[in-house]
PDB file of N, CA and C in Angstrom:
ATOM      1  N   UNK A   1      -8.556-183.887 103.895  1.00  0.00           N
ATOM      2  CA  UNK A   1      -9.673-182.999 103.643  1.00  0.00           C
ATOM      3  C   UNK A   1      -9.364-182.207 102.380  1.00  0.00           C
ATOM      4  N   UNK A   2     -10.337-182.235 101.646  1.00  0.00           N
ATOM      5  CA  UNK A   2     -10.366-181.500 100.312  1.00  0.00           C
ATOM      6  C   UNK A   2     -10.121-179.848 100.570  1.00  0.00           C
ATOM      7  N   UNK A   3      -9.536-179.197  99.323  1.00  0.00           N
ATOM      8  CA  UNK A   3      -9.751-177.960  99.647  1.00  0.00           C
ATOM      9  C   UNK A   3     -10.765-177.055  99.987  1.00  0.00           C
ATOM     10  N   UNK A   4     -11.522-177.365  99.269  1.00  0.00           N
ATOM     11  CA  UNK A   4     -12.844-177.443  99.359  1.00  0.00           C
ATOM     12  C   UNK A   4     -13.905-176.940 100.554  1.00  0.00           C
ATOM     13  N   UNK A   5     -13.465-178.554 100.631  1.00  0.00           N
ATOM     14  CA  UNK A   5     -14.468-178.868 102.837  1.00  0.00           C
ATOM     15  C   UNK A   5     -13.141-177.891 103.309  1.00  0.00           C
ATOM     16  N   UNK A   6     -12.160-177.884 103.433  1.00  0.00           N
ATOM     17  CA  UNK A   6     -11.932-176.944 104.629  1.00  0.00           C
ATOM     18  C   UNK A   6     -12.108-175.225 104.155  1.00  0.00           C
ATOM     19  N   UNK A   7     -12.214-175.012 103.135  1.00  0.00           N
ATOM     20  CA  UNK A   7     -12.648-173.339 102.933  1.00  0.00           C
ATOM     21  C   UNK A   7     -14.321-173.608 103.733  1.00  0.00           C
ATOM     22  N   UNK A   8     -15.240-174.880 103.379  1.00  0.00           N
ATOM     23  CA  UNK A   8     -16.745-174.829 103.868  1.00  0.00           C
ATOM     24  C   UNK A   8     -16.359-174.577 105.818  1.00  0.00           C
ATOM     25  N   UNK A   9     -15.532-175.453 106.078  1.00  0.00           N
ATOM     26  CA  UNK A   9     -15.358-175.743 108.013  1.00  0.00           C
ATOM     27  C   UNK A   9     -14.621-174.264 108.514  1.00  0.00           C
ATOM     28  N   UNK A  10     -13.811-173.575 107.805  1.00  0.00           N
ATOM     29  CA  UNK A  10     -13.448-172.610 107.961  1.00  0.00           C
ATOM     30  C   UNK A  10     -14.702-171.532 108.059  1.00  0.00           C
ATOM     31  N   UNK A  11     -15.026-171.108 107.031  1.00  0.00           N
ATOM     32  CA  UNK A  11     -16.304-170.237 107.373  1.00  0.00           C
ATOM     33  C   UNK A  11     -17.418-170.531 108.200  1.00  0.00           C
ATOM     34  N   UNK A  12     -17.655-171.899 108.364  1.00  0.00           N
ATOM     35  CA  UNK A  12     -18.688-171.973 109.110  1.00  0.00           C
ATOM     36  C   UNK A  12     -17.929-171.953 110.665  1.00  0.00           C
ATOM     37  N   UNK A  13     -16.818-172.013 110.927  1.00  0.00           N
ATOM     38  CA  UNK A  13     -16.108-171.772 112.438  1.00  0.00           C
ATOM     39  C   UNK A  13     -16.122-169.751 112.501  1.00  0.00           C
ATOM     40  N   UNK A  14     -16.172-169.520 111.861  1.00  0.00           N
ATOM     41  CA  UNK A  14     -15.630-167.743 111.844  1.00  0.00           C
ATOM     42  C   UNK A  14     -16.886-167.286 111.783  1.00  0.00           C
ATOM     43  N   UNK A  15     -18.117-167.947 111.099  1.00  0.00           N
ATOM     44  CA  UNK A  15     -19.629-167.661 111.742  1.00  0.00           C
ATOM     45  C   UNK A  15     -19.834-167.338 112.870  1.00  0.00           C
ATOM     46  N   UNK A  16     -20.783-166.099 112.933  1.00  0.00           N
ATOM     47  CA  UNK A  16     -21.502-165.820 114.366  1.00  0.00           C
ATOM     48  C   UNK A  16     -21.848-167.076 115.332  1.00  0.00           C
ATOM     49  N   UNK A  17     -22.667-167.949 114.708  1.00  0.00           N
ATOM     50  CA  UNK A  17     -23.375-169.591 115.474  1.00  0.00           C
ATOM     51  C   UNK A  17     -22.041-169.813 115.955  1.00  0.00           C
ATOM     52  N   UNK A  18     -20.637-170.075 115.473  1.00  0.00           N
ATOM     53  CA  UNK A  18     -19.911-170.442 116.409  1.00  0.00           C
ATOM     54  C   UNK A  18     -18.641-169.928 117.112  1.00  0.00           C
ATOM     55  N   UNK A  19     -19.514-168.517 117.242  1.00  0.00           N
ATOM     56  CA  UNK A  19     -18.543-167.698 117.893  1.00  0.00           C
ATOM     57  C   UNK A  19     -18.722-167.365 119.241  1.00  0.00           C
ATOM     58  N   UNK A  20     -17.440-167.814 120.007  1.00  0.00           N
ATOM     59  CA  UNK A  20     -17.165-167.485 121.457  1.00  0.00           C
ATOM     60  C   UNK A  20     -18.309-166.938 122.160  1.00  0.00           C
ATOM     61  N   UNK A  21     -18.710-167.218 123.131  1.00  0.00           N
ATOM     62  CA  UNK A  21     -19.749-166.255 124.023  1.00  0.00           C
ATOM     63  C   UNK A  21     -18.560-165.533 125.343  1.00  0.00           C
ATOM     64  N   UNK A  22     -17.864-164.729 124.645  1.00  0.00           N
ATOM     65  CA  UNK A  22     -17.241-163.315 125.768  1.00  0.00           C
ATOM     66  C   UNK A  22     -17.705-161.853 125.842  1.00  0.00           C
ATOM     67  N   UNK A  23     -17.309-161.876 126.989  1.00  0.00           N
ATOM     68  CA  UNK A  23     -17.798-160.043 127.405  1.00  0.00           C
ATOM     69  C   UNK A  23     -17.067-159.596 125.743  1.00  0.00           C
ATOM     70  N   UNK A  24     -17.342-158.562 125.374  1.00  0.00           N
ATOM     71  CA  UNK A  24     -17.211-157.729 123.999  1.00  0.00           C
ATOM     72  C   UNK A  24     -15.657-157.137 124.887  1.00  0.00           C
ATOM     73  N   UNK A  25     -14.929-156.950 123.900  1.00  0.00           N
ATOM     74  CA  UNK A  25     -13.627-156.347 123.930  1.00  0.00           C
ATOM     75  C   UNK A  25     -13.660-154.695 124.318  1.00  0.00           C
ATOM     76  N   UNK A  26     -12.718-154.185 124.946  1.00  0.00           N
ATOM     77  CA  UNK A  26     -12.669-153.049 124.718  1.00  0.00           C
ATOM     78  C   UNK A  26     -12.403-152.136 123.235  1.00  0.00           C
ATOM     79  N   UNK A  27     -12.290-150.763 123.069  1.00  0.00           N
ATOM     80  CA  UNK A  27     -12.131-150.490 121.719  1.00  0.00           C
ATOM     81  C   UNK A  27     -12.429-151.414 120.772  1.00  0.00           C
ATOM     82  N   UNK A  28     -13.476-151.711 120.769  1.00  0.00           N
ATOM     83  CA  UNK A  28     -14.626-152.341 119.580  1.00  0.00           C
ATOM     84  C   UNK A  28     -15.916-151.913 119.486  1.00  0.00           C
ATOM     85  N   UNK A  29     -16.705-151.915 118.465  1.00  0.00           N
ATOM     86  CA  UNK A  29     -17.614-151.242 118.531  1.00  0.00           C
ATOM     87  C   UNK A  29     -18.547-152.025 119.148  1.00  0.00           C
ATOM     88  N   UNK A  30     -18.709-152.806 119.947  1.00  0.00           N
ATOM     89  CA  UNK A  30     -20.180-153.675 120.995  1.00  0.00           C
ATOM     90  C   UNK A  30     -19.540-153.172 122.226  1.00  0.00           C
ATOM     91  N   UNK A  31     -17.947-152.503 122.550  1.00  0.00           N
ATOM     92  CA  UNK A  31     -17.569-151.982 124.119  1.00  0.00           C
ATOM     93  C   UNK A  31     -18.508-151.508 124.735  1.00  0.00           C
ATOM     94  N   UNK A  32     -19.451-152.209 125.678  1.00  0.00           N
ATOM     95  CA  UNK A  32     -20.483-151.467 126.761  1.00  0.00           C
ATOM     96  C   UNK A  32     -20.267-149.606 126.651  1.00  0.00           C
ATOM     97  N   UNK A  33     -21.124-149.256 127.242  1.00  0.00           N
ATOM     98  CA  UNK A  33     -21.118-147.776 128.004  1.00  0.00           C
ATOM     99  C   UNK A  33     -21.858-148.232 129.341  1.00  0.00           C
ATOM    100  N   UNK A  34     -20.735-148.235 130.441  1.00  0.00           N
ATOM    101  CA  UNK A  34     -21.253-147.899 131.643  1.00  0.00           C
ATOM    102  C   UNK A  34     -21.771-147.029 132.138  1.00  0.00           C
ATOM    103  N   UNK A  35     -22.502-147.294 133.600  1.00  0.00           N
ATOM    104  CA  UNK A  35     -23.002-146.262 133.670  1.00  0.00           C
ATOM    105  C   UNK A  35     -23.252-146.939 135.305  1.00  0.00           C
ATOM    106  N   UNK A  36     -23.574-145.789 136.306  1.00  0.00           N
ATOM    107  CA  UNK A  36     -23.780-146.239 137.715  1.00  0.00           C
ATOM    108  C   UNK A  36     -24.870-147.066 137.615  1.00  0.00           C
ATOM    109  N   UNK A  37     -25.041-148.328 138.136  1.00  0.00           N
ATOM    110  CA  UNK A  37     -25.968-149.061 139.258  1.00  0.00           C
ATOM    111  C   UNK A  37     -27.525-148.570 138.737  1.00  0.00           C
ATOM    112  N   UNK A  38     -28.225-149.078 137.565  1.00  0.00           N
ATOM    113  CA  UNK A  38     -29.845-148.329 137.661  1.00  0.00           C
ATOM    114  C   UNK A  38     -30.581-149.503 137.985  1.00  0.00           C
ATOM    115  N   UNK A  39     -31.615-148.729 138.558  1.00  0.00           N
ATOM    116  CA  UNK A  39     -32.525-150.008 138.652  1.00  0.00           C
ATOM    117  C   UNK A  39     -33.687-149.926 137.201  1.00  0.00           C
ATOM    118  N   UNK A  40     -33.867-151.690 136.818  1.00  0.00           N
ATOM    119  CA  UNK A  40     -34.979-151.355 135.576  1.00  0.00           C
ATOM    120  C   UNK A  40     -35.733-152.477 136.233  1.00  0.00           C
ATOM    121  N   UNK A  41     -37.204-152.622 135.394  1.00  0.00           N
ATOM    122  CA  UNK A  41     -37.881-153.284 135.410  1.00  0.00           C
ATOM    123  C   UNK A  41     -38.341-154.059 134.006  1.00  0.00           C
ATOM    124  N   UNK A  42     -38.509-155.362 133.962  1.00  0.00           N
ATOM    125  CA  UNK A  42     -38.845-155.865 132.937  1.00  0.00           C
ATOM    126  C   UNK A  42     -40.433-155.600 132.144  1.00  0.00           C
ATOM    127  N   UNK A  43     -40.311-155.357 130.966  1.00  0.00           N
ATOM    128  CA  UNK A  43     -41.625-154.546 130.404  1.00  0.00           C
ATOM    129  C   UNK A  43     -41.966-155.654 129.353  1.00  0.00           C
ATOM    130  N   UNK A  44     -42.945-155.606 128.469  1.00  0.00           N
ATOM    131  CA  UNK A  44     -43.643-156.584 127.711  1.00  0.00           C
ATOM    132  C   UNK A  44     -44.640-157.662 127.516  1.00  0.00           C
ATOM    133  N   UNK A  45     -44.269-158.842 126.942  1.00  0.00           N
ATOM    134  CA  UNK A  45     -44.651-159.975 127.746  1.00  0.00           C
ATOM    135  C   UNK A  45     -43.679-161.084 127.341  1.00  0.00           C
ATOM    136  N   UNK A  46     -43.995-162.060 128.397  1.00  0.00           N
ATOM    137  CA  UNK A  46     -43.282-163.425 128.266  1.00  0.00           C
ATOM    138  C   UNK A  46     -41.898-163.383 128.530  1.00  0.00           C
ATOM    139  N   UNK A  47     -41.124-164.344 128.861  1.00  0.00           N
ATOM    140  CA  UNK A  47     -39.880-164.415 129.361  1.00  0.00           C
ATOM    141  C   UNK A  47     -38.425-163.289 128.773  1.00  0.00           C
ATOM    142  N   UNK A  48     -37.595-163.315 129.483  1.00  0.00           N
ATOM    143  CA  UNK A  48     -36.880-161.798 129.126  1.00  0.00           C
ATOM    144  C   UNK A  48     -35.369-163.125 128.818  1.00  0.00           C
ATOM    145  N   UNK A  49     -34.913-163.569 128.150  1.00  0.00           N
ATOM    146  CA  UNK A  49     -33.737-164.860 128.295  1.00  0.00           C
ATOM    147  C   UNK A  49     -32.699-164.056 128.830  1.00  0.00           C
ATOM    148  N   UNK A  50     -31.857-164.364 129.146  1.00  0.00           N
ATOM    149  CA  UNK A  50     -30.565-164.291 129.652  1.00  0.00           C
ATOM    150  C   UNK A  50     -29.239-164.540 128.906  1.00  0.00           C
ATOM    151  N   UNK A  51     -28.305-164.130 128.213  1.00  0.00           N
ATOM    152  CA  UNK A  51     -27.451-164.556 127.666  1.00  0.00           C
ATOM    153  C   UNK A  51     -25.711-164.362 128.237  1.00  0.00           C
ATOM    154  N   UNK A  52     -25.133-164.949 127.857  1.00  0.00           N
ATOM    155  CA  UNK A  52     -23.750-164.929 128.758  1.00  0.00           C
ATOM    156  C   UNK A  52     -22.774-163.701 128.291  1.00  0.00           C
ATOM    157  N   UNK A  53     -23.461-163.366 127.124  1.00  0.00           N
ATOM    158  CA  UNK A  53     -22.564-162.159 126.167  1.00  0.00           C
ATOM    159  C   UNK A  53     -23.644-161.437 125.399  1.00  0.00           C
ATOM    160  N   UNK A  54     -23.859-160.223 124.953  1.00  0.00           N
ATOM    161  CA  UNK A  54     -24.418-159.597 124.169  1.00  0.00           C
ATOM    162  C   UNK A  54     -24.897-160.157 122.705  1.00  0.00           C
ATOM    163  N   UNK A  55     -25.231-161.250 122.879  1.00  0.00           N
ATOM    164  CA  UNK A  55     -25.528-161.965 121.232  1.00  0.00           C
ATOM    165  C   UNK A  55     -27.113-162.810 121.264  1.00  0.00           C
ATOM    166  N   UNK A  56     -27.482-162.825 120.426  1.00  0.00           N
ATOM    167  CA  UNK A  56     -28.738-163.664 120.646  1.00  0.00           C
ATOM    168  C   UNK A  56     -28.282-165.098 120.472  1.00  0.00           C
ATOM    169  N   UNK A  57     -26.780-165.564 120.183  1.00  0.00           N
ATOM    170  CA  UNK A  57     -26.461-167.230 119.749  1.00  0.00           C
ATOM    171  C   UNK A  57     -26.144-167.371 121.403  1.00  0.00           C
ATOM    172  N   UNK A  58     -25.711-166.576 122.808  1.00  0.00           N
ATOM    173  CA  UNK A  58     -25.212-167.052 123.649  1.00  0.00           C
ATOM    174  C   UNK A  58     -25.949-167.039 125.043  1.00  0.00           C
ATOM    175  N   UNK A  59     -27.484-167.494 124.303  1.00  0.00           N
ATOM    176  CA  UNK A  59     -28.408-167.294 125.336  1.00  0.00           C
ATOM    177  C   UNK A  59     -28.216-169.024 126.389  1.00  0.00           C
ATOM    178  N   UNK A  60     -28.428-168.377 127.588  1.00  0.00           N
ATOM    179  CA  UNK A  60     -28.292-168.977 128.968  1.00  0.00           C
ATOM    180  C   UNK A  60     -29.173-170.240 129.185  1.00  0.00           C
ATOM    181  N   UNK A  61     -29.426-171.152 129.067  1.00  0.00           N
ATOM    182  CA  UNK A  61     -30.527-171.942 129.231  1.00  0.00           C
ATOM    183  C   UNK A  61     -31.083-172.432 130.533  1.00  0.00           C
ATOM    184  N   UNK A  62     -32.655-172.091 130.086  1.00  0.00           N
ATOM    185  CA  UNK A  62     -33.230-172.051 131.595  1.00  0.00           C
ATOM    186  C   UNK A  62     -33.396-170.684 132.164  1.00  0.00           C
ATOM    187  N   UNK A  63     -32.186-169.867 131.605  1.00  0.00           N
ATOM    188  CA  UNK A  63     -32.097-168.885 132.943  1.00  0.00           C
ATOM    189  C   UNK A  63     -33.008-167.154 132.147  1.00  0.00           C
ATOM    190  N   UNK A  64     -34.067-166.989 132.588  1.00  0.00           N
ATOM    191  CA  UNK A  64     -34.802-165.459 132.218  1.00  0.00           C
ATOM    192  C   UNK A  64     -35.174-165.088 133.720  1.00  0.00           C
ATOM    193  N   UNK A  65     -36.060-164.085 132.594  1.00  0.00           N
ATOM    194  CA  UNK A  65     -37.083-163.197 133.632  1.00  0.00           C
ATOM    195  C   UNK A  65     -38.388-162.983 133.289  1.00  0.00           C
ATOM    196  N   UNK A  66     -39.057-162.213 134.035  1.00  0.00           N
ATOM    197  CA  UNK A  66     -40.659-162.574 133.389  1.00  0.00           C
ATOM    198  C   UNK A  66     -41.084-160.747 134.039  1.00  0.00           C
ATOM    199  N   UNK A  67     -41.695-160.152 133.155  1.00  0.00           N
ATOM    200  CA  UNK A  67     -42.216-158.789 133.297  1.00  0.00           C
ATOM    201  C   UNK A  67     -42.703-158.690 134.667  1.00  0.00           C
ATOM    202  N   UNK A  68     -42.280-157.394 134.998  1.00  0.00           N
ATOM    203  CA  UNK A  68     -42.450-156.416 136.409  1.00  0.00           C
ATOM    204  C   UNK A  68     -41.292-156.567 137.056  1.00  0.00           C
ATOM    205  N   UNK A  69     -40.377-158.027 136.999  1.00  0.00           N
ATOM    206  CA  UNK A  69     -39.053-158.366 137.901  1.00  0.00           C
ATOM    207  C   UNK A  69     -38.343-157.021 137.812  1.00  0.00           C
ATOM    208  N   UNK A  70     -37.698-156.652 138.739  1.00  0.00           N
ATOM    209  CA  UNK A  70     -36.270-155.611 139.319  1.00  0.00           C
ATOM    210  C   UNK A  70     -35.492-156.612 138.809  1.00  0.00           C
ATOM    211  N   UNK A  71     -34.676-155.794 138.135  1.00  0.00           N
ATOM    212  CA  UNK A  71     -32.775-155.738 137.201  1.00  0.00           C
ATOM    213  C   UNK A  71     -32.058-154.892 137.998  1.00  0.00           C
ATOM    214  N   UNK A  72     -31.055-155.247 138.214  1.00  0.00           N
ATOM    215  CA  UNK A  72     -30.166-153.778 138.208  1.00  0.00           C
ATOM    216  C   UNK A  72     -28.912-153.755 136.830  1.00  0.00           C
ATOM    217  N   UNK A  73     -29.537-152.607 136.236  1.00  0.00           N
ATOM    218  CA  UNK A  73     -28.470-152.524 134.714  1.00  0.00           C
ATOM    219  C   UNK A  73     -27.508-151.272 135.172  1.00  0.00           C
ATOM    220  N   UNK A  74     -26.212-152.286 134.461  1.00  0.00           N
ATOM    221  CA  UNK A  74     -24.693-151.741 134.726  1.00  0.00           C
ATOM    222  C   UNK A  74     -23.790-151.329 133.228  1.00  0.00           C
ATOM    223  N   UNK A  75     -24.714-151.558 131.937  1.00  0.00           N
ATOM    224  CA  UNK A  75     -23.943-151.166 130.598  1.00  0.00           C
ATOM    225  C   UNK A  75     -24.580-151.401 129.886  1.00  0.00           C
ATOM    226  N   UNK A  76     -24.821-150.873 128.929  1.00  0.00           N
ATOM    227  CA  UNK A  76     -25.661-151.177 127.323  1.00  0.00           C
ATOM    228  C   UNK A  76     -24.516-150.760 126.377  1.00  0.00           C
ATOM    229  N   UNK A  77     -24.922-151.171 125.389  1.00  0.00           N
ATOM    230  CA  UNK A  77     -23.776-151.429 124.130  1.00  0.00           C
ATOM    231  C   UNK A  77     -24.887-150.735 122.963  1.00  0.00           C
ATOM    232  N   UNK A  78     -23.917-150.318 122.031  1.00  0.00           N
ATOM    233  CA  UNK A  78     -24.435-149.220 121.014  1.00  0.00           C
ATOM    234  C   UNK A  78     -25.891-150.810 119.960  1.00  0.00           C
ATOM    235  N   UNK A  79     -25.350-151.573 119.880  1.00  0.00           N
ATOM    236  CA  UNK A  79     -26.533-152.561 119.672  1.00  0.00           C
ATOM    237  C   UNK A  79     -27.372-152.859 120.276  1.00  0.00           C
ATOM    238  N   UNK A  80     -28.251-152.894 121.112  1.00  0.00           N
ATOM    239  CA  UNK A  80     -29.259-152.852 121.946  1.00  0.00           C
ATOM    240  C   UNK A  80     -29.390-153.904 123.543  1.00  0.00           C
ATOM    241  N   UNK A  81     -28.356-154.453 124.006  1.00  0.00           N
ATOM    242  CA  UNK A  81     -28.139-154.956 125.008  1.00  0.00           C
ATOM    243  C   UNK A  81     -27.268-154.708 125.892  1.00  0.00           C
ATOM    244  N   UNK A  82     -28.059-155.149 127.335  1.00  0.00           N
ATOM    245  CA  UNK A  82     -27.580-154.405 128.664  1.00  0.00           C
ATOM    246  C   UNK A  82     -27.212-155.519 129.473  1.00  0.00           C
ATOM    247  N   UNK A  83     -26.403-155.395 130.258  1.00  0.00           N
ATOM    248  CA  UNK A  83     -25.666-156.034 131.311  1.00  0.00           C
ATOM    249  C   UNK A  83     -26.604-156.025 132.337  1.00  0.00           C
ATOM    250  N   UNK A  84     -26.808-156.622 133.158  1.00  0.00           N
ATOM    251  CA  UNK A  84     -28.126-156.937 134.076  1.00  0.00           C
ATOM    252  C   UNK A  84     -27.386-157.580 135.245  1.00  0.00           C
ATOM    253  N   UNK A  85     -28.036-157.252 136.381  1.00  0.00           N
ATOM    254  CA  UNK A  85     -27.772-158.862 137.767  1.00  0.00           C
ATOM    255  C   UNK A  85     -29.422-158.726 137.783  1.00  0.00           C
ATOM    256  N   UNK A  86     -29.894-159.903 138.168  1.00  0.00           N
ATOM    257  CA  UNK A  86     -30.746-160.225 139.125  1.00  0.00           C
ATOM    258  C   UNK A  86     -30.991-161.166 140.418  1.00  0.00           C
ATOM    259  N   UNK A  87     -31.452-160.039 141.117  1.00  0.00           N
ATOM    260  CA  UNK A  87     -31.313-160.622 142.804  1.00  0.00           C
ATOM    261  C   UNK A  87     -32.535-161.716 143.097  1.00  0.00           C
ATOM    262  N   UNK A  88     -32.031-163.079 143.173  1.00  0.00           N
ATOM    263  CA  UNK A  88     -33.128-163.844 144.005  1.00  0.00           C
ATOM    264  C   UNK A  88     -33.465-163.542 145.206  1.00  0.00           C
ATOM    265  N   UNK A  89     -34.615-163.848 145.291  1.00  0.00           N
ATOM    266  CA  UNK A  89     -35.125-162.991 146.951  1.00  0.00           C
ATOM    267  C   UNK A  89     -34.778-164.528 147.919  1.00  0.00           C
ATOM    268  N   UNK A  90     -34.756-165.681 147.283  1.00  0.00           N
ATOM    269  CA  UNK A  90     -33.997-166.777 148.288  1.00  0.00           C
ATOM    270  C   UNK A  90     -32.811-166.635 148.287  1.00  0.00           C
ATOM    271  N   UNK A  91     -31.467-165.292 147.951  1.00  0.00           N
ATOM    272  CA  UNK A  91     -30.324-165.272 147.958  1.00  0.00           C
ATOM    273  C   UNK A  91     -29.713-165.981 146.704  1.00  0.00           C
ATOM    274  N   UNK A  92     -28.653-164.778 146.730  1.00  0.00           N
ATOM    275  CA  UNK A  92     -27.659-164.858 144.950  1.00  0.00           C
ATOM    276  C   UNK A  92     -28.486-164.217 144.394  1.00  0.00           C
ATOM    277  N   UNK A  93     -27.565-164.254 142.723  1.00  0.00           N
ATOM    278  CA  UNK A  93     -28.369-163.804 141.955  1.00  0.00           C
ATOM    279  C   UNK A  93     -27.600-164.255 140.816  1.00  0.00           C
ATOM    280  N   UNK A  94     -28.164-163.708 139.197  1.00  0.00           N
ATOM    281  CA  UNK A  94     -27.801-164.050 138.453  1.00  0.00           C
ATOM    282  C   UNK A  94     -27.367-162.553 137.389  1.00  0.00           C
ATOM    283  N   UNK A  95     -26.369-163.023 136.497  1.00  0.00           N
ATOM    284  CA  UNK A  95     -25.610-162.032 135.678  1.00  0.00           C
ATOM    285  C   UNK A  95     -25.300-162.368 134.418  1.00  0.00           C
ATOM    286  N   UNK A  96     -25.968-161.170 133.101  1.00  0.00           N
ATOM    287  CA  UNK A  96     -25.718-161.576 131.975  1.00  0.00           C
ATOM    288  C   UNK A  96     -26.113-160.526 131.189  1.00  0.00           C
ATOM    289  N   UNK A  97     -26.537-160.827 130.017  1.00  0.00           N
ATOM    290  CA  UNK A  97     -26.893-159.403 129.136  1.00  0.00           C
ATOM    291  C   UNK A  97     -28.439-159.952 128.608  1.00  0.00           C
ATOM    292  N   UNK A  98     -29.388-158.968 128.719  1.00  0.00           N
ATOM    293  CA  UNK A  98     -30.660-159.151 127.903  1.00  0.00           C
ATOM    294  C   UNK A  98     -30.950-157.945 126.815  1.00  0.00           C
ATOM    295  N   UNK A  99     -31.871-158.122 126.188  1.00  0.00           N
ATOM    296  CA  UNK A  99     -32.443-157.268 125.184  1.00  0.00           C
ATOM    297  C   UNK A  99     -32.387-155.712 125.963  1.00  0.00           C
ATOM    298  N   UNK A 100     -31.998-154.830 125.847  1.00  0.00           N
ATOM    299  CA  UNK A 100     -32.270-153.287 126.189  1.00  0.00           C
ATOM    300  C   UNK A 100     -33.673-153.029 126.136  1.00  0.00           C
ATOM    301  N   UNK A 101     -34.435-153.077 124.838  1.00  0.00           N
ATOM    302  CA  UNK A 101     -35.993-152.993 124.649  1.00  0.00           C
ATOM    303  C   UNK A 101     -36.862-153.495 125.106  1.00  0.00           C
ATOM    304  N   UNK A 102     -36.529-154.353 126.326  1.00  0.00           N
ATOM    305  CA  UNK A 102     -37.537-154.531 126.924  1.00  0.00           C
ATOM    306  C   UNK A 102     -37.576-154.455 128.530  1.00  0.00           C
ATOM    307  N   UNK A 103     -36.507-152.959 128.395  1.00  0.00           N
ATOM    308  CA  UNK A 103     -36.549-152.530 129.860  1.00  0.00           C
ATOM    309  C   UNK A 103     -37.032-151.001 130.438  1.00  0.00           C
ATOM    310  N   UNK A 104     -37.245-151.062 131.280  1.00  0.00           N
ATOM    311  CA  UNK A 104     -37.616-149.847 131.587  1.00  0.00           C
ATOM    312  C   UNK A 104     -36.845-149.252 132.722  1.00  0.00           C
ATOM    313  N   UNK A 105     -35.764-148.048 133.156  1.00  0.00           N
ATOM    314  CA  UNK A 105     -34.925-147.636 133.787  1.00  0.00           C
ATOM    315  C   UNK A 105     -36.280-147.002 134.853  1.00  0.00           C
ATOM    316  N   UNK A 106     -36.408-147.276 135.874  1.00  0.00           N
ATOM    317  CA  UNK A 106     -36.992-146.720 137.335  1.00  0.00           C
ATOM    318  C   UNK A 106     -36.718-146.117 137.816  1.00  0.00           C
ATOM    319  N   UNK A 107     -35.337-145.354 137.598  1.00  0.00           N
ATOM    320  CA  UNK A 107     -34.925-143.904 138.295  1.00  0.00           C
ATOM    321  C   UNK A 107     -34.574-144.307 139.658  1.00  0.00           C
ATOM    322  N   UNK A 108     -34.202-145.277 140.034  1.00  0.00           N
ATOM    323  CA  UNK A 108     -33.929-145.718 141.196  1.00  0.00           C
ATOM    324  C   UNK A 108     -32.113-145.949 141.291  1.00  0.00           C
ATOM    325  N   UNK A 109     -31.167-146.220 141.896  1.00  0.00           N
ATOM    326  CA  UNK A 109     -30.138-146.568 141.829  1.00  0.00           C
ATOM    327  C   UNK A 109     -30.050-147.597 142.634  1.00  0.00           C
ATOM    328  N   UNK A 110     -29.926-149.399 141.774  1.00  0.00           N
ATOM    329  CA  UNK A 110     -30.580-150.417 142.154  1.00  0.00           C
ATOM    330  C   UNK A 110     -31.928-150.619 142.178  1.00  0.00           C
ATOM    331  N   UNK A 111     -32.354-151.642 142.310  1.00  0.00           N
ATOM    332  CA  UNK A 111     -33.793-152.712 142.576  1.00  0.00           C
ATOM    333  C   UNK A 111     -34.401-151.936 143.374  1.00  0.00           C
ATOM    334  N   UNK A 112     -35.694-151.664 143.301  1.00  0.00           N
ATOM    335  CA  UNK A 112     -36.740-151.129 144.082  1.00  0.00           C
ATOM    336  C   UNK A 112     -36.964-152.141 145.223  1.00  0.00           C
TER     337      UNK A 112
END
């Protein structure tokens, strides 16, 4: 490999597109702020995606939500995404981070 192509394969590996989908590190600036158990509701329109990490490259496939659904949010990060579960009402649920802006906190502690 030329010097070249590997300075091009190098940067394009250290790119966002192909960077890791992990929880954000501590002492970094995306470290969540927790916070107790809230319940939100999904606001807007059209599907809410799901992602495995706080990034828009490490979205979940298949897996959203659709406005009015109960969240229960457990952290948001100084960039605009929150840590979420959602409870299937046929049992389980699912866990990941969505957009912050398109939630609304219900003052509830947990799902209504």
């Amino acid at each position: 490999m030329t010097s070249k192509a590997l300075v091009i394969a190098l940067a394009l590996l250290a790119s966002p597109v192909f960077a890791a989908c992990n929880e954000p590190g501590t002492g970094t600036k995306d470290t969540p702020i927790f916070s107790p158990p809230l319940g939100a509701v999904v606001t807007g329109t059209g599907r809410l995606q799901f992602h495995s990490a706080p990034s828009a490259h490490c979205a979940m496939a298949g897996v959203f939500v659709i406005p009015r659904d109960h969240l229960v949010a457990y952290a948001e990060t100084r960039d605009g995404w929150t840590s979420v579960m959602y409870a299937r009402a046929t049992g389980g649920g699912v866990t990941g981070w969505v957009r912050s802006s398109r939630l609304k906190h219900t003052g509830t502690v947990g799902p209504q």
